[in-house]
N, C-alpha and C. Protein backbone atom coordinates (compact mmCIF):
# COMPACT_ATOMS: atom_id res chain seq x y z
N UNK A 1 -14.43 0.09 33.41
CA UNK A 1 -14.04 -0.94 32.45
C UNK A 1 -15.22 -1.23 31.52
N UNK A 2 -14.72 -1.37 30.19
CA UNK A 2 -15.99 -1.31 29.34
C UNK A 2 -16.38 -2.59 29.16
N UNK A 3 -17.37 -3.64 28.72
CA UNK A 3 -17.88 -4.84 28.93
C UNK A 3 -17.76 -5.05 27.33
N UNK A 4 -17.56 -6.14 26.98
CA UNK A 4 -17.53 -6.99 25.33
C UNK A 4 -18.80 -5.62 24.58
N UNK A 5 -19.56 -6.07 25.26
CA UNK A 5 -20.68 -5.53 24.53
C UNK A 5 -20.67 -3.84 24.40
N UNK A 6 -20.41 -3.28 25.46
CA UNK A 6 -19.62 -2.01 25.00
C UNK A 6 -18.65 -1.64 24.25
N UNK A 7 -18.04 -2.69 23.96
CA UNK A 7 -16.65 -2.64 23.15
C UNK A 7 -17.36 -3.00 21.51
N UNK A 8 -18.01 -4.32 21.39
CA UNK A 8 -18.80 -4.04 20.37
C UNK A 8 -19.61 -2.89 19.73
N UNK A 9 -20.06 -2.21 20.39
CA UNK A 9 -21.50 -1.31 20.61
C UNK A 9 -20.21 0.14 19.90
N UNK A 10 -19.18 -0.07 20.62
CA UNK A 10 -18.26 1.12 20.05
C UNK A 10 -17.31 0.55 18.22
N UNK A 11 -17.63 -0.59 17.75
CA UNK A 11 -17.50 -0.95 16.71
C UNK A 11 -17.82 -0.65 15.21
N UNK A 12 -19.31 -0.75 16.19
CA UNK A 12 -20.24 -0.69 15.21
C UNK A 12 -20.56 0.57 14.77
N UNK A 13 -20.11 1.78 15.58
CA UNK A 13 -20.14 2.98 15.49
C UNK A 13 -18.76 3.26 14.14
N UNK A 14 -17.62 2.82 15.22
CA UNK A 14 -16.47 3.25 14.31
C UNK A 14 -16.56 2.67 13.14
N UNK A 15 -17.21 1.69 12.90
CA UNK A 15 -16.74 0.73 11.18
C UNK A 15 -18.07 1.43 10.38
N UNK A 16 -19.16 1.96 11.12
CA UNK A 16 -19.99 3.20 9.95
C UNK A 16 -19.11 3.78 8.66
N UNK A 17 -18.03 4.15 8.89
CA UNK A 17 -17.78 4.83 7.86
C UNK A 17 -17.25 3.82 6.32
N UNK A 18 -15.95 3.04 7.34
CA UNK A 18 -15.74 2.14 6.00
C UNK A 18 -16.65 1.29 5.49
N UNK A 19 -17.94 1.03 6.71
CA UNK A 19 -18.67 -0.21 6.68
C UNK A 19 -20.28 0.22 6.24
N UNK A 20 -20.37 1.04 6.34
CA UNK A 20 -21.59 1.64 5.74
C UNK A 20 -22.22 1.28 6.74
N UNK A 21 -23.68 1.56 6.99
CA UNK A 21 -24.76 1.38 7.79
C UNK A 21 -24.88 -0.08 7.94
N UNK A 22 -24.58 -0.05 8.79
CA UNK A 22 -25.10 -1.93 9.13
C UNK A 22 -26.35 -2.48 8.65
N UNK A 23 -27.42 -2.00 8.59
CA UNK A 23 -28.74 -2.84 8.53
C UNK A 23 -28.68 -2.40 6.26
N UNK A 24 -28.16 -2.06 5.59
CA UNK A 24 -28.12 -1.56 4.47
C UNK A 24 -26.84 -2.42 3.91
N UNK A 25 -25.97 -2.86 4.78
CA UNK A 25 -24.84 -3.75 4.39
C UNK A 25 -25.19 -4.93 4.67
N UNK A 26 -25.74 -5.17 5.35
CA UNK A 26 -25.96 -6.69 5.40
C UNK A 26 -27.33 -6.84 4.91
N UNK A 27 -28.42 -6.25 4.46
CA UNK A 27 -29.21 -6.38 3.66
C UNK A 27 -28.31 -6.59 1.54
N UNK A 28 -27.57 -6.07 1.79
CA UNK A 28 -26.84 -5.93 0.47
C UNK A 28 -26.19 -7.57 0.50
N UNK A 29 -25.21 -7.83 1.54
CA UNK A 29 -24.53 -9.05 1.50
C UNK A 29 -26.18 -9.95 1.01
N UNK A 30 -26.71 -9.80 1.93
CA UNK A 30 -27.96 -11.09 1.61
C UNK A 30 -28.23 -11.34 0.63
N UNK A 31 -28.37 -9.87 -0.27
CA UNK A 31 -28.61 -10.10 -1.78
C UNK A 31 -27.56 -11.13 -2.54
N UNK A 32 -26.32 -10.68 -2.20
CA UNK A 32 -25.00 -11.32 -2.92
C UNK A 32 -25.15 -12.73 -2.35
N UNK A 33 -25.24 -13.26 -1.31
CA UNK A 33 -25.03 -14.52 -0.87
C UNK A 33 -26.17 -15.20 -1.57
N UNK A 34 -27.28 -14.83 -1.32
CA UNK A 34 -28.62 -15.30 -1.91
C UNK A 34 -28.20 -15.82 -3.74
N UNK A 35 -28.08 -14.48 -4.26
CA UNK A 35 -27.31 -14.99 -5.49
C UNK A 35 -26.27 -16.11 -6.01
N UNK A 36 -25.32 -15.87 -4.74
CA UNK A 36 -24.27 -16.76 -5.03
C UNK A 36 -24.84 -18.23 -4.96
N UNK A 37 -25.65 -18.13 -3.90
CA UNK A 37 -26.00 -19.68 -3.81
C UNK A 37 -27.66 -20.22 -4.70
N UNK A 38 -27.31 -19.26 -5.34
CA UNK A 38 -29.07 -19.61 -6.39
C UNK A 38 -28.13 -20.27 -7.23
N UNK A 39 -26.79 -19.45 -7.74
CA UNK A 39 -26.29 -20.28 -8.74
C UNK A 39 -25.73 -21.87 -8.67
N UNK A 40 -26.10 -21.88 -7.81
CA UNK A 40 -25.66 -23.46 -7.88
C UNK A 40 -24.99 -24.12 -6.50
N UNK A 41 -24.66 -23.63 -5.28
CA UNK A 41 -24.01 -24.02 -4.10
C UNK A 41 -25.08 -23.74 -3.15
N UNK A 42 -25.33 -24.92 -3.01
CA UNK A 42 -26.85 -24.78 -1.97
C UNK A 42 -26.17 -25.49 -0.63
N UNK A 43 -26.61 -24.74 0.51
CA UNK A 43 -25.86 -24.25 2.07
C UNK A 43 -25.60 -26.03 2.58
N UNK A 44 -26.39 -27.01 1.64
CA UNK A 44 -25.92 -28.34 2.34
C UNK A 44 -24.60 -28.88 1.76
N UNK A 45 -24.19 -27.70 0.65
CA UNK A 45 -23.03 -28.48 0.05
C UNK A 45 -21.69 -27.68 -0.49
N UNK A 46 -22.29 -26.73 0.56
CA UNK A 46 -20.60 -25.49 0.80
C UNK A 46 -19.57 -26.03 0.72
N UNK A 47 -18.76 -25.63 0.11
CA UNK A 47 -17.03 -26.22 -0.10
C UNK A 47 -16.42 -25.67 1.06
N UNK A 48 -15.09 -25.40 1.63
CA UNK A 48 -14.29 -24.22 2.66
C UNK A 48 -14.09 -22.98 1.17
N UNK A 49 -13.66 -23.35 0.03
CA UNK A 49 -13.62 -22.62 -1.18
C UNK A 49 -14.90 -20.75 -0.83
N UNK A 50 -15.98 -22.15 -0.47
CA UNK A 50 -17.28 -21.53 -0.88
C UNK A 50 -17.56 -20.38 0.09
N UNK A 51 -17.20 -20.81 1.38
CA UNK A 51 -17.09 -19.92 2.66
C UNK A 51 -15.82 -18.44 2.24
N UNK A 52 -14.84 -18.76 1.55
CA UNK A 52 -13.90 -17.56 1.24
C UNK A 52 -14.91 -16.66 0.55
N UNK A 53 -15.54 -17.08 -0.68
CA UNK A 53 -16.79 -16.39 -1.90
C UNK A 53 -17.40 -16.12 -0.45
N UNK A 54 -18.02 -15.92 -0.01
CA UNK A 54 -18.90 -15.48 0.48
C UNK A 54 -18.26 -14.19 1.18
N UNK A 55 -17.40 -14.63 1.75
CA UNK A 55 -16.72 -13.47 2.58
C UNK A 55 -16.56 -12.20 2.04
N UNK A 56 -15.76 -12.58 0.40
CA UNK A 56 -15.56 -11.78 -0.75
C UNK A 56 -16.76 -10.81 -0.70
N UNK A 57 -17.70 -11.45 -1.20
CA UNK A 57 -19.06 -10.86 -1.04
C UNK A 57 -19.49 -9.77 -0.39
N UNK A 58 -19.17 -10.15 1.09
CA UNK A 58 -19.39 -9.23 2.18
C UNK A 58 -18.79 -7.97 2.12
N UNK A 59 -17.52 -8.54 1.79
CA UNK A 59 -16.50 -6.93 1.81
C UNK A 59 -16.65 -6.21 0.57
N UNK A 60 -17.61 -6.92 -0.58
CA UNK A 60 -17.77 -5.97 -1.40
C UNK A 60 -19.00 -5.21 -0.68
N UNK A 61 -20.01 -6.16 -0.45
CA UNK A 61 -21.30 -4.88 0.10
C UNK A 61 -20.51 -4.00 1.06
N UNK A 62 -19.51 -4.48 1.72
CA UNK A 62 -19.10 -2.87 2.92
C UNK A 62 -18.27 -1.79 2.21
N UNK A 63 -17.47 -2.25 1.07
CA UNK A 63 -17.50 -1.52 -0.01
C UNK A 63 -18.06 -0.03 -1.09
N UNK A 64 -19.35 -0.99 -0.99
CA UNK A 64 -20.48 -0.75 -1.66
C UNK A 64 -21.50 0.27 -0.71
N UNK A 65 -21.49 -0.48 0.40
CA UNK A 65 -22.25 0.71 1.58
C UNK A 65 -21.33 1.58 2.56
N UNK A 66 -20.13 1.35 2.63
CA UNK A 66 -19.14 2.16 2.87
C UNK A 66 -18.33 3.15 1.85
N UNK A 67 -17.03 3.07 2.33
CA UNK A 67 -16.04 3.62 1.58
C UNK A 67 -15.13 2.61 1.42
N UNK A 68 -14.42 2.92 0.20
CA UNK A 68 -13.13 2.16 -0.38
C UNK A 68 -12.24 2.41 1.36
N UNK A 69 -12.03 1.08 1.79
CA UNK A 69 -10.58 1.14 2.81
C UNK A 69 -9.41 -0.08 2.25
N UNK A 70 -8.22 0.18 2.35
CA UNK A 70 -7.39 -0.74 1.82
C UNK A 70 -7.70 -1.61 2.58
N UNK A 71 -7.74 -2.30 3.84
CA UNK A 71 -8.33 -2.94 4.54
C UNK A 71 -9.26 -3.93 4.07
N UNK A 72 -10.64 -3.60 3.26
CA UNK A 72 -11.25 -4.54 2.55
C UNK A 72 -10.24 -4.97 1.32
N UNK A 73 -10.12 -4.15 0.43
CA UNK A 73 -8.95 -4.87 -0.28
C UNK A 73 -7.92 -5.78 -0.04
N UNK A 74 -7.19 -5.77 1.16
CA UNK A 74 -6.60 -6.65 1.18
C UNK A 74 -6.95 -7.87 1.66
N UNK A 75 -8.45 -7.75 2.60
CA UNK A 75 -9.73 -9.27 3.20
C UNK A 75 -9.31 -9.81 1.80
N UNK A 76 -9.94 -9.03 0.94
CA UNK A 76 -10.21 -9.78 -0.55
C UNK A 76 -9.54 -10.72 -1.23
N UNK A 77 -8.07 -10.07 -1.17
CA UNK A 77 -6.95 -10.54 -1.41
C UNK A 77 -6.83 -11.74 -0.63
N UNK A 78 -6.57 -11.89 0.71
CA UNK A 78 -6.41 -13.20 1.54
C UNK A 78 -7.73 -14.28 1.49
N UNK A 79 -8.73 -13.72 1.55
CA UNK A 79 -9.61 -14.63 1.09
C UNK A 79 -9.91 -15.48 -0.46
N UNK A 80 -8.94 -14.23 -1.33
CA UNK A 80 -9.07 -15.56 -2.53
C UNK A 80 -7.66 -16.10 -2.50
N UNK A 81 -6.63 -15.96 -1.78
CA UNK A 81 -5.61 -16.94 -1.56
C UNK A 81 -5.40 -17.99 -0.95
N UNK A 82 -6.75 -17.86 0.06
CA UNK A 82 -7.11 -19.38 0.81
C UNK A 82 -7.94 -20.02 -0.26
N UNK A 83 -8.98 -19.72 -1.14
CA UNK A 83 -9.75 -20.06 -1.67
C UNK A 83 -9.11 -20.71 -2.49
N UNK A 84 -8.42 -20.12 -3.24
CA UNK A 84 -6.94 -20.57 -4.27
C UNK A 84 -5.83 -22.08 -3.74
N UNK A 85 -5.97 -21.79 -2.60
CA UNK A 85 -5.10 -22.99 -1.67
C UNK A 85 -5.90 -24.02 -1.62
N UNK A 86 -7.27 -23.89 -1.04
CA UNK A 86 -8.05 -24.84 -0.75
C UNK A 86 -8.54 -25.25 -1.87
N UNK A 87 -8.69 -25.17 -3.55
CA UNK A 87 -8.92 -25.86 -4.21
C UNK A 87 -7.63 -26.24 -4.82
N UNK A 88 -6.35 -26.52 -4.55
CA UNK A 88 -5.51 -26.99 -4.79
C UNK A 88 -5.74 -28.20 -4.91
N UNK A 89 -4.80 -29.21 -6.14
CA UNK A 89 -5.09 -30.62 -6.08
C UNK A 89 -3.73 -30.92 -4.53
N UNK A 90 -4.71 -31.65 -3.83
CA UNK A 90 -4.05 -32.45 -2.74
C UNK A 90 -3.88 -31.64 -1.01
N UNK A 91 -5.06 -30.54 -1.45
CA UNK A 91 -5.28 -29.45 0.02
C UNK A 91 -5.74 -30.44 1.11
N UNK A 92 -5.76 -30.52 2.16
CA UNK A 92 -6.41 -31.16 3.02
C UNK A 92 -7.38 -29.59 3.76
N UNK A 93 -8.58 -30.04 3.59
CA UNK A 93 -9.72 -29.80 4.63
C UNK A 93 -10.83 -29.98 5.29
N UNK A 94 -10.31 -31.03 5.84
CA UNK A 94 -11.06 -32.01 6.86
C UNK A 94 -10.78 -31.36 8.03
N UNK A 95 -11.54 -31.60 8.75
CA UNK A 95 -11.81 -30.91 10.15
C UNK A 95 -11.20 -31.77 11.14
């Protein structure tokens, strides 16, 4: 029986391809997040909005250090439809 961490450990292998090298993708996201929040959303005053952008982000660097999978395309898609929801006038997101 394989343990979480084996099951992870076999993840990180399989998502290489769409996901590009891990330490090169998430060096990339850092760049994008870093950016995103120079422009003006500093980490004490994240929206739920702001958390979707970021995500966005991510799946572009795996994108970017991967390969095109419809899969990120469609993250993309659901993440700016929450993003889209949650700045609706009259969204509730309170915890």
């Amino acid at each position: 029986m394989m343990t979480v961490l084996d099951e992870a450990a076999a993840t990180i292998i399989d998502r290489g391809e769409t996901h590009g090298d891990f330490g090169k993708n998430q060096s990339l996201t850092s760049v994008l997040w870093s950016a995103y929040l120079a422009a003006g959303a500093s980490t004490s005053d994240l929206q739920p909005h702001d958390v979707c952008v970021l995500n966005i982000l991510q799946k572009i660097s795996r994108l970017r250090c991967g390969r095109p999978d419809r899969d990120h395309f469609r993250d993309i898609a659901g993440y700016a439809e929450i993003a889209a929801r949650l700045t609706e006038p009259g969204s509730s997101t309170s915890i």
